[in-house]
N, C-alpha and C. Protein backbone atom coordinates (compact mmCIF):
# COMPACT_ATOMS: atom_id res chain seq x y z
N UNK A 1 -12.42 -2.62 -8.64
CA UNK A 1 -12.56 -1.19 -8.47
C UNK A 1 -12.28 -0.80 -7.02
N UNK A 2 -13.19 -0.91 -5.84
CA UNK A 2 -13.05 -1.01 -4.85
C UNK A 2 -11.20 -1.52 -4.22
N UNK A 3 -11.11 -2.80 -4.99
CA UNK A 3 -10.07 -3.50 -4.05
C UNK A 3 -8.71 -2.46 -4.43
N UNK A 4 -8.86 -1.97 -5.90
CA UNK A 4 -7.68 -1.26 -6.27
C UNK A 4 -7.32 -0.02 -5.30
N UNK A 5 -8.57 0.57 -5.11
CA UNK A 5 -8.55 2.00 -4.55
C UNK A 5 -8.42 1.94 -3.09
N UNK A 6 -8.80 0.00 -2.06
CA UNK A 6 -8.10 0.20 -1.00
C UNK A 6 -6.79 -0.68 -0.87
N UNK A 7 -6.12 -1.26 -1.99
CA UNK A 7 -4.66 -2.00 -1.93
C UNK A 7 -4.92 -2.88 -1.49
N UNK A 8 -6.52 -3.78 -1.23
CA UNK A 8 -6.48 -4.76 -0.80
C UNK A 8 -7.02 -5.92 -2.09
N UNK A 9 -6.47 -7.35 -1.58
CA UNK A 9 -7.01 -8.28 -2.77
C UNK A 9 -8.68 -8.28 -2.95
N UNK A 10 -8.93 -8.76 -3.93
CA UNK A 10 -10.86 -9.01 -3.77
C UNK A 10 -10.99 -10.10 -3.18
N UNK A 11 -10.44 -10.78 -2.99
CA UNK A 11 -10.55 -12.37 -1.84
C UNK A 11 -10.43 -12.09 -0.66
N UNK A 12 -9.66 -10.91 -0.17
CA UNK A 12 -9.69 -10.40 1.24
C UNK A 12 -11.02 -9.48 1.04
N UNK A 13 -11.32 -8.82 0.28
CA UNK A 13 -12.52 -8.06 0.52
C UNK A 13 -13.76 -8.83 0.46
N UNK A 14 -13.91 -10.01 -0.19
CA UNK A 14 -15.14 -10.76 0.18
C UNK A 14 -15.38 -11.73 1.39
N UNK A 15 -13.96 -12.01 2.12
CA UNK A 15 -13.83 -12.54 3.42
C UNK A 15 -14.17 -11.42 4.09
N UNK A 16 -13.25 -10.40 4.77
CA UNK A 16 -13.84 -9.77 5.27
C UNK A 16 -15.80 -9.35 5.10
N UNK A 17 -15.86 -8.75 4.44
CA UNK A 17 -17.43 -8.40 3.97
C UNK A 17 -18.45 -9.79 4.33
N UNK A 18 -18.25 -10.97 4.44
CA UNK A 18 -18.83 -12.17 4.04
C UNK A 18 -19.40 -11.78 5.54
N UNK A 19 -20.88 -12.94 5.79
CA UNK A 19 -21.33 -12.74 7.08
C UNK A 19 -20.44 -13.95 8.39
N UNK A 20 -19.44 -14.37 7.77
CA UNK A 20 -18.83 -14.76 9.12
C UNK A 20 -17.13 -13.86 8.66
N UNK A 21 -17.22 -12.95 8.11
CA UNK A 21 -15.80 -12.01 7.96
C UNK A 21 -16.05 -11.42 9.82
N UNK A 22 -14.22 -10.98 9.36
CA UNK A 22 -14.31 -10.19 10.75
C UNK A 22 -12.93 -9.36 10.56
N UNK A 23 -13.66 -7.64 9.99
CA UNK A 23 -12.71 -7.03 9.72
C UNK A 23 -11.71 -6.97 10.53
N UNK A 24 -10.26 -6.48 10.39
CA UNK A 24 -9.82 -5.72 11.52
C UNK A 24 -10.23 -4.06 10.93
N UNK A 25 -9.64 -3.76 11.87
CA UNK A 25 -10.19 -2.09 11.99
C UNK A 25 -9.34 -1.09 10.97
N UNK A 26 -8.15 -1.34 10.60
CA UNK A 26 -7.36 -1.17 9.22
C UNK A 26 -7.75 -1.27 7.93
N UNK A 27 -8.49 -2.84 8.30
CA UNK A 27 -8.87 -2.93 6.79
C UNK A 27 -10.36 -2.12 6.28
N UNK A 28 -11.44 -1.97 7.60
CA UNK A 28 -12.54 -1.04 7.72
C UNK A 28 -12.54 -0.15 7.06
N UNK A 29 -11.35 0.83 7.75
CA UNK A 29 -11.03 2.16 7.68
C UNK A 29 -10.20 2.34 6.13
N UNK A 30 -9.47 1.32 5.40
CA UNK A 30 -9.61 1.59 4.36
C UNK A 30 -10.82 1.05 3.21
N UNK A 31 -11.30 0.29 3.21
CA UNK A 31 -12.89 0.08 2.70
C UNK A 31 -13.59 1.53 2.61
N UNK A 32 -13.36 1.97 3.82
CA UNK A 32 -14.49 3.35 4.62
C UNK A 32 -13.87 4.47 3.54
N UNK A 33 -12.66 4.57 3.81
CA UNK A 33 -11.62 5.57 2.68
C UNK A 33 -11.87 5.54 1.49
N UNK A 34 -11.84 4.09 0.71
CA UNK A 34 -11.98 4.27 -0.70
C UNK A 34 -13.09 4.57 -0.90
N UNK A 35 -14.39 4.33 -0.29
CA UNK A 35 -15.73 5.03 -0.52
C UNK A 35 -16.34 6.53 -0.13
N UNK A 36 -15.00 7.04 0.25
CA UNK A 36 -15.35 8.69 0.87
C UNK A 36 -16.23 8.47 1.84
N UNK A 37 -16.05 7.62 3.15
CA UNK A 37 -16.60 7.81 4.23
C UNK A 37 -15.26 7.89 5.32
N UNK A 38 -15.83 8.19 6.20
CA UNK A 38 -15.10 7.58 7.68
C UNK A 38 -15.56 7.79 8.58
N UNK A 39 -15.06 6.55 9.58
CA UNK A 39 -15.83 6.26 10.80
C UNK A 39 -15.79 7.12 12.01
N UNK A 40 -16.42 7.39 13.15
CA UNK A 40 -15.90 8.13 13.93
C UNK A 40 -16.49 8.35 15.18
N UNK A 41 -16.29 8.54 16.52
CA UNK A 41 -16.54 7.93 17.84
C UNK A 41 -16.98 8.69 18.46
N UNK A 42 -17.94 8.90 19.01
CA UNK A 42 -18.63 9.62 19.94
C UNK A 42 -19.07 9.29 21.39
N UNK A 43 -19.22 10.22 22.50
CA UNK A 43 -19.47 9.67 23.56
C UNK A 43 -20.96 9.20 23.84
N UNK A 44 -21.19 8.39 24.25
CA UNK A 44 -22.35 7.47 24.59
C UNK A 44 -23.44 8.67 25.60
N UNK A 45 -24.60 8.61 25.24
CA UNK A 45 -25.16 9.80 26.15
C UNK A 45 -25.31 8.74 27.55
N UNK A 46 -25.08 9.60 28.60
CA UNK A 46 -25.28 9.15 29.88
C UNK A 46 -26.93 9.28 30.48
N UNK A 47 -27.59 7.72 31.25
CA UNK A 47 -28.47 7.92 31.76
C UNK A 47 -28.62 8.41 32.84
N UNK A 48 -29.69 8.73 33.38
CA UNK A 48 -29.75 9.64 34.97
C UNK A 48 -29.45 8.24 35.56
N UNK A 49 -29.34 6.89 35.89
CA UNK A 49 -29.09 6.36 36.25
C UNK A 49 -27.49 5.67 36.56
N UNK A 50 -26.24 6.47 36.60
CA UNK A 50 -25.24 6.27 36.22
C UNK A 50 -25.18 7.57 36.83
């Protein structure tokens, strides 16, 4: 289900996902896609120390 809706195999989606996977950021962002999310970057709040 998942793998169809991001074009990826289910053997790449359980490597990746696995606890020594290591997405790249492509394959994230479509994972993130087929589940109606996405990721997105914000600036870090600055301390008075800085």
């Amino acid at each position: 289900m998942i793998a169809g809706r991001t074009g990826l195999s289910r053997e790449t989606l359980y490597r990746t996902l696995s606890a020594k996977g290591n997405p790249r950021l492509d394959t994230l962002a479509a994972l993130l896609r087929a589940m109606g999310l996405r990721l997105s970057v914000t600036p870090a709040e600055r301390s008075a120390a800085h």
